[in-house]
C-alpha atoms as a PDB file:
ATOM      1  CA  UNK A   1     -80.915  47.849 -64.244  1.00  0.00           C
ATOM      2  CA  UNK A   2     -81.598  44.442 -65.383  1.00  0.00           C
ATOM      3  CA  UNK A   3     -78.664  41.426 -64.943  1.00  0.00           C
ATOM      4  CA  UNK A   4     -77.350  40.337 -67.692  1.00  0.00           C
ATOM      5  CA  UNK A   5     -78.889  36.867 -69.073  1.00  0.00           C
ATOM      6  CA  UNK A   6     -76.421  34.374 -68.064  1.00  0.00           C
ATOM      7  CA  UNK A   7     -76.480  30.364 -68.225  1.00  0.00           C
ATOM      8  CA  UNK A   8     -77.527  27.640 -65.745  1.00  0.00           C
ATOM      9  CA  UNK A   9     -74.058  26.725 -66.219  1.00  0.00           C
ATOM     10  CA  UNK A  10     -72.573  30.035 -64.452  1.00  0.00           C
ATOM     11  CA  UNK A  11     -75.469  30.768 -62.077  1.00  0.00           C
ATOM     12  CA  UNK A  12     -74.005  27.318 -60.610  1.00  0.00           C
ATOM     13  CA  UNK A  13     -70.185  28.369 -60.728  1.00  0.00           C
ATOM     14  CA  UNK A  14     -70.799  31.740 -59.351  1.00  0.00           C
ATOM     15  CA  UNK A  15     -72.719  30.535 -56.343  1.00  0.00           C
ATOM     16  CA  UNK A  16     -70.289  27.865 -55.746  1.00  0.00           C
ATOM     17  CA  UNK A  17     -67.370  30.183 -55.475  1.00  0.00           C
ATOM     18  CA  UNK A  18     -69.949  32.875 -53.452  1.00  0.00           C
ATOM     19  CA  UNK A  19     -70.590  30.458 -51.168  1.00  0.00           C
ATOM     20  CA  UNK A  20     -67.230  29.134 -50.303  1.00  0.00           C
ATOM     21  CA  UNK A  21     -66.488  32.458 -49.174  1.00  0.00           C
ATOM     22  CA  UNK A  22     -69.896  32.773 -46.915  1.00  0.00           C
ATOM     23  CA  UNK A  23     -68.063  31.186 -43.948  1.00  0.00           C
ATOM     24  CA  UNK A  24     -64.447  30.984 -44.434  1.00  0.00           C
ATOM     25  CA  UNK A  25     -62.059  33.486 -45.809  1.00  0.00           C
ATOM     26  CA  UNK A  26     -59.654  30.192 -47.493  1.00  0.00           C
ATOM     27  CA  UNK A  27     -60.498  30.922 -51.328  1.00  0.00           C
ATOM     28  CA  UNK A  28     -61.787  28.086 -53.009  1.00  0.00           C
ATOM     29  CA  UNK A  29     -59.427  26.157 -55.708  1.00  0.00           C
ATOM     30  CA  UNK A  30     -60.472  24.298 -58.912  1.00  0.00           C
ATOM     31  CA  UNK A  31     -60.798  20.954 -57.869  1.00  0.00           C
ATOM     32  CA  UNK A  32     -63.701  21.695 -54.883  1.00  0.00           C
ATOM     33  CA  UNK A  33     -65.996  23.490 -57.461  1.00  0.00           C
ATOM     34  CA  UNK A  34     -65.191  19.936 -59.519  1.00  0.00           C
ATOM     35  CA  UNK A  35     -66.420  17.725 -56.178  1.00  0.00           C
ATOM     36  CA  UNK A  36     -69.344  20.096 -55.447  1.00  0.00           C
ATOM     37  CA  UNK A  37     -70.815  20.477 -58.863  1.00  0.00           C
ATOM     38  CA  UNK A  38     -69.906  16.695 -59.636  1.00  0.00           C
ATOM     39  CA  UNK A  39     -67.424  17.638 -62.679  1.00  0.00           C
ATOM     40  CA  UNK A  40     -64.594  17.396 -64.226  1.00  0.00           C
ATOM     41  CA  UNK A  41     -61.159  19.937 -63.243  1.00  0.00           C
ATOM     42  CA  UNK A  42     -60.256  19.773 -66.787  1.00  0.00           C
ATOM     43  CA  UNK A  43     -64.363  21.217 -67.487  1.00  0.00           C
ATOM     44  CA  UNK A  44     -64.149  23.570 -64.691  1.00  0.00           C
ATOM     45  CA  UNK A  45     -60.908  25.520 -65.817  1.00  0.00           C
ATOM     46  CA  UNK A  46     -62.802  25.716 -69.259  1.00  0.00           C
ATOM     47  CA  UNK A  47     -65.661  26.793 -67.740  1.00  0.00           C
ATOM     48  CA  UNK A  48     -63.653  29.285 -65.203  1.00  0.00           C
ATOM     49  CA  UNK A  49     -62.243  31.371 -68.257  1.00  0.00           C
ATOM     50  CA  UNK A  50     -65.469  31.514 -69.921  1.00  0.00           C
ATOM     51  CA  UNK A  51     -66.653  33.360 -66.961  1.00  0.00           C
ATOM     52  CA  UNK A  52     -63.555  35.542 -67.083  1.00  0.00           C
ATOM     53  CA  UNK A  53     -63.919  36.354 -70.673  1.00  0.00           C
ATOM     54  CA  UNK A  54     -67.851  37.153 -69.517  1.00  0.00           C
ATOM     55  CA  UNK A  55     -66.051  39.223 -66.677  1.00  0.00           C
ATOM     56  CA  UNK A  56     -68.613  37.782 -64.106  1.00  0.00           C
ATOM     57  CA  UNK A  57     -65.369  36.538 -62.295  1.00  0.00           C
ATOM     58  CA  UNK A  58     -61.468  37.256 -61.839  1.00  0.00           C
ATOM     59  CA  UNK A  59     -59.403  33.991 -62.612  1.00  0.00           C
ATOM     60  CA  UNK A  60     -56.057  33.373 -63.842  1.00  0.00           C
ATOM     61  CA  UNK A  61     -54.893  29.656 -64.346  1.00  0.00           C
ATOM     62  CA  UNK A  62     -53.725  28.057 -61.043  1.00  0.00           C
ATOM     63  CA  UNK A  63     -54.518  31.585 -59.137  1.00  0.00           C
ATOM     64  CA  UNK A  64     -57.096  32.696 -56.649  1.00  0.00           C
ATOM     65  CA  UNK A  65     -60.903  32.573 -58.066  1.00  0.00           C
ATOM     66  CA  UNK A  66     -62.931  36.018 -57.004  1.00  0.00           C
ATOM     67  CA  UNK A  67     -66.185  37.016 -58.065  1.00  0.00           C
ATOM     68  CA  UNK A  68     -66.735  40.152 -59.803  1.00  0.00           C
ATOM     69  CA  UNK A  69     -69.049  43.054 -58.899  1.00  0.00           C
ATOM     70  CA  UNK A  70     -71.189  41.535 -61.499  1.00  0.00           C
ATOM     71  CA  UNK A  71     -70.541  38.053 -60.750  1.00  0.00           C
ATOM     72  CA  UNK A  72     -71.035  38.648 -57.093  1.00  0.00           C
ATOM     73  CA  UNK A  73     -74.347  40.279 -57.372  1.00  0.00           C
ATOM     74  CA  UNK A  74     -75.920  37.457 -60.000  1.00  0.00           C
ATOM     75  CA  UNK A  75     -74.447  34.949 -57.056  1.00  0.00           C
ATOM     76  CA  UNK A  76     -76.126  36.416 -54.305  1.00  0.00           C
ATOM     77  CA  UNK A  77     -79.716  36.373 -56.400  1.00  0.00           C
ATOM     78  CA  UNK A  78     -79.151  32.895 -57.511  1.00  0.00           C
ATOM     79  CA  UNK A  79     -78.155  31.977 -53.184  1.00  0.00           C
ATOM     80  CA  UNK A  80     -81.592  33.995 -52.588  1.00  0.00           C
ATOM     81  CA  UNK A  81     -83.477  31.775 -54.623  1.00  0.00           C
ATOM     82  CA  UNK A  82     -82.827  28.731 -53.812  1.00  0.00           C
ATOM     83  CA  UNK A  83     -82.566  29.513 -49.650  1.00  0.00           C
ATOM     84  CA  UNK A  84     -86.321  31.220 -49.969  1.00  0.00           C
ATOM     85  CA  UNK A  85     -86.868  27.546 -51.866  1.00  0.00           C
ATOM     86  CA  UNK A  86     -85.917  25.387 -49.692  1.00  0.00           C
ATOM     87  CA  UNK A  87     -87.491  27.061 -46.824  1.00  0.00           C
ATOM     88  CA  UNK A  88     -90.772  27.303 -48.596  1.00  0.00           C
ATOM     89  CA  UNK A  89     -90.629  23.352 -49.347  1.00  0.00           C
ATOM     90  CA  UNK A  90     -89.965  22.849 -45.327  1.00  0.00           C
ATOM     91  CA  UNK A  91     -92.619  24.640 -44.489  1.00  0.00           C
ATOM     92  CA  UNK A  92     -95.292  24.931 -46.699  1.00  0.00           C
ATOM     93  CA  UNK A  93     -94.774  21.861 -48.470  1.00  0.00           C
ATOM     94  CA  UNK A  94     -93.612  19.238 -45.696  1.00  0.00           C
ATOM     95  CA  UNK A  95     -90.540  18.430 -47.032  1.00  0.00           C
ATOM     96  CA  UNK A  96     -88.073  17.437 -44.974  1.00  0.00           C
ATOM     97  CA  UNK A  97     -84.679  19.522 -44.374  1.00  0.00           C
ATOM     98  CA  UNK A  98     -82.657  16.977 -46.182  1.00  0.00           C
ATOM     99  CA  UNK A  99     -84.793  16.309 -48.837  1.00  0.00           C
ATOM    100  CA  UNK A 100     -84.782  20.190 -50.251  1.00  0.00           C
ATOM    101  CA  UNK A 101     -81.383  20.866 -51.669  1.00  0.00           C
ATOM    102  CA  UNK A 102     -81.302  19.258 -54.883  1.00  0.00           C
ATOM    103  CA  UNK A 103     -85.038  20.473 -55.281  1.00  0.00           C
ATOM    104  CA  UNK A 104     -84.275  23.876 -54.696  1.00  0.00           C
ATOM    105  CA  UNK A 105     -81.328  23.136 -57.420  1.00  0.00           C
ATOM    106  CA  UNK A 106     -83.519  22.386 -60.156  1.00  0.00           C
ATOM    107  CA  UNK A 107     -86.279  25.375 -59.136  1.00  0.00           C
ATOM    108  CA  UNK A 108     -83.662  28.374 -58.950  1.00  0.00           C
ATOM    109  CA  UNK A 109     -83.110  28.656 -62.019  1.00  0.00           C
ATOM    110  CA  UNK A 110     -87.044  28.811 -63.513  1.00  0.00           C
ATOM    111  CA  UNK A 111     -88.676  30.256 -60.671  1.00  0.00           C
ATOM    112  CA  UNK A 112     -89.544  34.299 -61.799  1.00  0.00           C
ATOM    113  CA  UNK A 113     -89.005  36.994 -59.701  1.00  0.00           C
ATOM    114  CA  UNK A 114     -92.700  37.651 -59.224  1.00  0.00           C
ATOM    115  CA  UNK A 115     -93.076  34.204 -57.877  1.00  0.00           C
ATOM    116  CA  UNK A 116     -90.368  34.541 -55.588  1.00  0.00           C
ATOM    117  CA  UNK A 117     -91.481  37.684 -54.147  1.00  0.00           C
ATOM    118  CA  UNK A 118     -94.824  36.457 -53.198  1.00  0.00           C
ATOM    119  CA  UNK A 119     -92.735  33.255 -51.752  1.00  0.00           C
ATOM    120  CA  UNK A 120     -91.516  35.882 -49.459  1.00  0.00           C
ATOM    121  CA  UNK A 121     -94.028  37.039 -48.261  1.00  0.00           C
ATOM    122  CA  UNK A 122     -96.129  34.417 -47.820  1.00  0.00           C
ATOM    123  CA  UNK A 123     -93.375  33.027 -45.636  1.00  0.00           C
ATOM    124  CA  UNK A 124     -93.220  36.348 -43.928  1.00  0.00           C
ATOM    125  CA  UNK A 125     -89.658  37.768 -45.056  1.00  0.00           C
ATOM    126  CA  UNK A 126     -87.757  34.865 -43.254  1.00  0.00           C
ATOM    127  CA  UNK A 127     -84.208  35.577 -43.022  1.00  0.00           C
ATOM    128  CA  UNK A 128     -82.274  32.399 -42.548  1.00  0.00           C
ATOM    129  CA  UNK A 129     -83.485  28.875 -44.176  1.00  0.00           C
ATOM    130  CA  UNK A 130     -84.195  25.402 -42.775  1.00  0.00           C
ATOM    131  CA  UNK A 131     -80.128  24.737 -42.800  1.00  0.00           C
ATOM    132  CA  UNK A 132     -79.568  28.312 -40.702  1.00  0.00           C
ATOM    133  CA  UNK A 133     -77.912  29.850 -43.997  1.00  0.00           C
ATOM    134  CA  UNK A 134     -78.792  33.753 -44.238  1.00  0.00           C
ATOM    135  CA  UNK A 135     -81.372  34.688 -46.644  1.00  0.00           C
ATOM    136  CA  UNK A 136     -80.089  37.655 -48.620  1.00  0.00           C
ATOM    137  CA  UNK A 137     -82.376  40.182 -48.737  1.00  0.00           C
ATOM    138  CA  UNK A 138     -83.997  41.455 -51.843  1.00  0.00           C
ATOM    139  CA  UNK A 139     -81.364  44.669 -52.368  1.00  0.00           C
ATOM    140  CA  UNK A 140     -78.536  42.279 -52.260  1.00  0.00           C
ATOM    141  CA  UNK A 141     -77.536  42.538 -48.899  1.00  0.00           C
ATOM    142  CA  UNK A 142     -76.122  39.484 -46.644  1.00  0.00           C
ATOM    143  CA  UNK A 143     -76.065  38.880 -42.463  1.00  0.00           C
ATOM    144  CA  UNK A 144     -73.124  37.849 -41.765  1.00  0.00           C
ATOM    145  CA  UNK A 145     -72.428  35.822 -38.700  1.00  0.00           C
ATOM    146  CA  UNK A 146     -69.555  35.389 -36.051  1.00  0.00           C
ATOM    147  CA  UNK A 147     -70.622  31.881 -35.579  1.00  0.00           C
ATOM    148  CA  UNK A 148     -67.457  29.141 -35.446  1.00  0.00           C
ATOM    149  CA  UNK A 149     -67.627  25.688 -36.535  1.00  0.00           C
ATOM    150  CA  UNK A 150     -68.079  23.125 -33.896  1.00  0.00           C
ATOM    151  CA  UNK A 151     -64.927  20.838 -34.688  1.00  0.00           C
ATOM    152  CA  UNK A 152     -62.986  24.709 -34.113  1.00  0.00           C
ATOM    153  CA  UNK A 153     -64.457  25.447 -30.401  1.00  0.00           C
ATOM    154  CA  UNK A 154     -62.810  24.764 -27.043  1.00  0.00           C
ATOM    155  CA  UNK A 155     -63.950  22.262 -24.919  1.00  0.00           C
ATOM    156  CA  UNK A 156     -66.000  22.951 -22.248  1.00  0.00           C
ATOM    157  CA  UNK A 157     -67.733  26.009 -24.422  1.00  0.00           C
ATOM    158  CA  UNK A 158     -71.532  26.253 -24.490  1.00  0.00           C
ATOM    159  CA  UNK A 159     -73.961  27.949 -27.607  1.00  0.00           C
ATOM    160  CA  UNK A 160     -76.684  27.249 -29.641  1.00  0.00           C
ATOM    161  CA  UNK A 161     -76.401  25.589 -33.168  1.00  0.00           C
ATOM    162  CA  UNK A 162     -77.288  28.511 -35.666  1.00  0.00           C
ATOM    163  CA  UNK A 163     -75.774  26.566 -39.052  1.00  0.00           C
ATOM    164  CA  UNK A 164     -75.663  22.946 -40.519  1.00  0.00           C
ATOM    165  CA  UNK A 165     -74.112  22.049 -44.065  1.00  0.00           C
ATOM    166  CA  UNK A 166     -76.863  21.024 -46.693  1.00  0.00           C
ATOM    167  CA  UNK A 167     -74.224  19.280 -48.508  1.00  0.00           C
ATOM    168  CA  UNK A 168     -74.640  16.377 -47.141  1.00  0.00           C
ATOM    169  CA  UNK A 169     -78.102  14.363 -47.087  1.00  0.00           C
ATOM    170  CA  UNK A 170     -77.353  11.101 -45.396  1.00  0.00           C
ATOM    171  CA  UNK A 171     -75.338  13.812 -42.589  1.00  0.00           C
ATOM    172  CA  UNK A 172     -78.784  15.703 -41.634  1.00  0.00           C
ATOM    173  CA  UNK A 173     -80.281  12.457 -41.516  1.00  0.00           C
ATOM    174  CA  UNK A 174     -77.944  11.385 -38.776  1.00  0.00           C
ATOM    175  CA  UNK A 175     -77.555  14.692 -36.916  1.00  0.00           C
ATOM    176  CA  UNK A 176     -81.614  14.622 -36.742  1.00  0.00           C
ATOM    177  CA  UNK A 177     -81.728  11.494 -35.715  1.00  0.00           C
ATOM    178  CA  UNK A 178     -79.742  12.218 -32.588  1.00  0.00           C
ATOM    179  CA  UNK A 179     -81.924  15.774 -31.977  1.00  0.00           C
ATOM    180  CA  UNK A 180     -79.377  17.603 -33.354  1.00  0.00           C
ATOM    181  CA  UNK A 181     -80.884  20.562 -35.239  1.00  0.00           C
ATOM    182  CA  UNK A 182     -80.349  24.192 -35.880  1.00  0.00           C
ATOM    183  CA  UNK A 183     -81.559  26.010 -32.388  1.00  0.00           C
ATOM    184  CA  UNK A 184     -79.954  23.113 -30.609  1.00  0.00           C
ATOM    185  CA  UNK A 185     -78.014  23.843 -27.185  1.00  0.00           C
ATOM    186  CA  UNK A 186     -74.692  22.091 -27.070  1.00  0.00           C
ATOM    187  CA  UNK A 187     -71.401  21.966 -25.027  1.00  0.00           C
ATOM    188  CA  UNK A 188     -68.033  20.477 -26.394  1.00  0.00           C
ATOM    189  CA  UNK A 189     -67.193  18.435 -23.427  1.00  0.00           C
ATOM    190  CA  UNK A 190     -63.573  17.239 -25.209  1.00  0.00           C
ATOM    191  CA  UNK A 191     -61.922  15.786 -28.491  1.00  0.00           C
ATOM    192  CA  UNK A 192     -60.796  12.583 -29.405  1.00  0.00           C
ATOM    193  CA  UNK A 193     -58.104  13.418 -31.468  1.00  0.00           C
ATOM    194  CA  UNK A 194     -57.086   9.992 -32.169  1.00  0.00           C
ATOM    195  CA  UNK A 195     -60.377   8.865 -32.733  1.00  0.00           C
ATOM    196  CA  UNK A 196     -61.184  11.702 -34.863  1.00  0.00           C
ATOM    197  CA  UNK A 197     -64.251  12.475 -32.805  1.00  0.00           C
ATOM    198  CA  UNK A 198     -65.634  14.659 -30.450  1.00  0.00           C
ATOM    199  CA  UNK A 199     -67.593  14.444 -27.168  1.00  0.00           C
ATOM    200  CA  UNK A 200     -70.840  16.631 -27.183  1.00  0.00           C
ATOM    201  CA  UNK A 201     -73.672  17.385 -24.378  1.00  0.00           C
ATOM    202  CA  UNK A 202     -77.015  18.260 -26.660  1.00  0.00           C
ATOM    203  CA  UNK A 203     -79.990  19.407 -25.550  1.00  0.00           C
ATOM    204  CA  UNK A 204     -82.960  21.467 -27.300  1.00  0.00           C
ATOM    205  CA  UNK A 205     -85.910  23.370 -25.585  1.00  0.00           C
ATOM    206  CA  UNK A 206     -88.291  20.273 -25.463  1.00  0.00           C
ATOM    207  CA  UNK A 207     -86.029  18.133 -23.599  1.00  0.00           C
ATOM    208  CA  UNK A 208     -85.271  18.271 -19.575  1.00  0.00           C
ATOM    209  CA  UNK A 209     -82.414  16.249 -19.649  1.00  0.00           C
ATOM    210  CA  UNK A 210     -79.202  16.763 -22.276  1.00  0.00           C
ATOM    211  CA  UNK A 211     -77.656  14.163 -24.116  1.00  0.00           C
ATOM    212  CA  UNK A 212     -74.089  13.204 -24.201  1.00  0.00           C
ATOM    213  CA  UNK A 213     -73.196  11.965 -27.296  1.00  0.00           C
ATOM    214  CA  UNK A 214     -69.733  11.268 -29.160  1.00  0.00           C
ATOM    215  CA  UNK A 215     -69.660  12.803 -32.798  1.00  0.00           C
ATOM    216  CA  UNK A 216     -67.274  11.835 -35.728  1.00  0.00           C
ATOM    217  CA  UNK A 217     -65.155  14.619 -36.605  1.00  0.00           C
ATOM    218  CA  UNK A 218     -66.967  15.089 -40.475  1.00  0.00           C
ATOM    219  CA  UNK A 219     -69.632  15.783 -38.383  1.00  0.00           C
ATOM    220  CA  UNK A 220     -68.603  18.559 -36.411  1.00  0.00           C
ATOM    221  CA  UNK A 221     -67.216  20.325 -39.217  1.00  0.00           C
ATOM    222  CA  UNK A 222     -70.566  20.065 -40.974  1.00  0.00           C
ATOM    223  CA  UNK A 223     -72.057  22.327 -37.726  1.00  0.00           C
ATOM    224  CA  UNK A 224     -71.530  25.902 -36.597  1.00  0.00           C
ATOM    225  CA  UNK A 225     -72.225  27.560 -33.036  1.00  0.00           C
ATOM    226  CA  UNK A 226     -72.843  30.787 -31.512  1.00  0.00           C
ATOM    227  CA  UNK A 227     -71.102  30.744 -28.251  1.00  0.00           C
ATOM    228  CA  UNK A 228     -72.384  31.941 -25.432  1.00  0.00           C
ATOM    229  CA  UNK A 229     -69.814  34.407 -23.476  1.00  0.00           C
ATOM    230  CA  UNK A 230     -66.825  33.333 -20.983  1.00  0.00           C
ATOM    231  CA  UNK A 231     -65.191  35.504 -18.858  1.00  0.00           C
ATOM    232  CA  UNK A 232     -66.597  38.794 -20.336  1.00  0.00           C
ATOM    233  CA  UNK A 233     -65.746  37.732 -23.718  1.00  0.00           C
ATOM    234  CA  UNK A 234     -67.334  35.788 -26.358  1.00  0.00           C
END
């Protein structure tokens, strides 16, 4: 059956809230969906119970924000699109993975479905993009990973980078300019909590040697890790 023909307007607001759910379980308030789709709170409560009178979400006035069936399913299309996007720009186009986001923004919402299914397969049914976000697959379903975010681990853990936040342009820049990708190895050596920092070892498959380097904390929270096991456990 055929989705229902919905605005630019709330394809945007219902992958904002789907995505603020993709890694955390805190649900996301008025004022973020202002700072992330660079708004008002006074337009985004208007805008919130237009898409509750639409029933494409659940939303009551200073309550919790939840996607409907609907809602979800037009949020996880809209996520599709502009993931298979972005990764097609990276690697078919030679963008690089900080320049892609706010292309990918404009293209979701014209790019047809025929289009985007040949995207897919010329890209060979990749299932994470350049930023390690899952790519959900064409029936709607979603990996979901155990990962953690770096500023949560121990010190003295070791995994692999498998996630890094697209938010943030100038942030990939600086992460890539100290070799610090997705597929990188890394170690939280220990945390400066005064400093609001934290001490890393990185190394990735070309290099011999790993680097020690000392991270701000907005960094680390930008970053997410699959540990390796300790002790029998993960």
């Amino acid at each position: 059956m055929p989705r229902p023909q919905i605005s630019t307007m709330a394809e945007d607001y219902l992958q904002v809230i789907w995505k603020a759910r993709e890694w955390s379980d805190r649900p996301i308030a008025t004022n973020e969906i202002a700072a992330t789709l660079g708004v008002t709170a006074s337009s985004v409560s208007g805008n919130l119970k237009k898409l509750a009178r639409d029933r494409l979400i659940e939303y009551e006035p200073y309550g919790r924000i939840d996607l409907s069936d609907t809602g979800r399913a037009i949020a996880i299309e809209v996520v599709r699109r502009h993931r298979l996007i972005e990764t097609y720009l990276v690697q078919r186009l030679g963008f690089a993975w900080d320049e892609v986001h706010e292309e990918a923004d404009l293209l979701e919402h014209a790019v047809s479905d025929r289009v985007l299914d040949r995207i897919d397969e010329v890209l060979g049914r990749p299932d994470r993009d350049p930023h390690g976000d899952a790519i959900p697959r064409s029936d709607g379903t979603v990996e979901r990973s155990s990962a953690r975010r770096v500023s949560d681990v121990e010190p003295e853990r070791f995994g692999t980078i498998v996630r890094i936040s697209d938010r943030e342009p100038e942030l990939l820049r600086y992460l890539d300019e100290r070799g610090i990708r997705v597929g990188t190895n890394l170690q939280v050596r220990f945390r400066f909590e005064a400093a609001g920092s934290l001490s890393i070892s990185a190394s990735n498959d070309d290099q011999s040697d790993s680097v020690v380097l000392e991270l701000p904390m907005v960094a680390a929270d930008a970053m997410w890790m699959s540990l390796e096991p300790q002790d029998g456990r993960g």
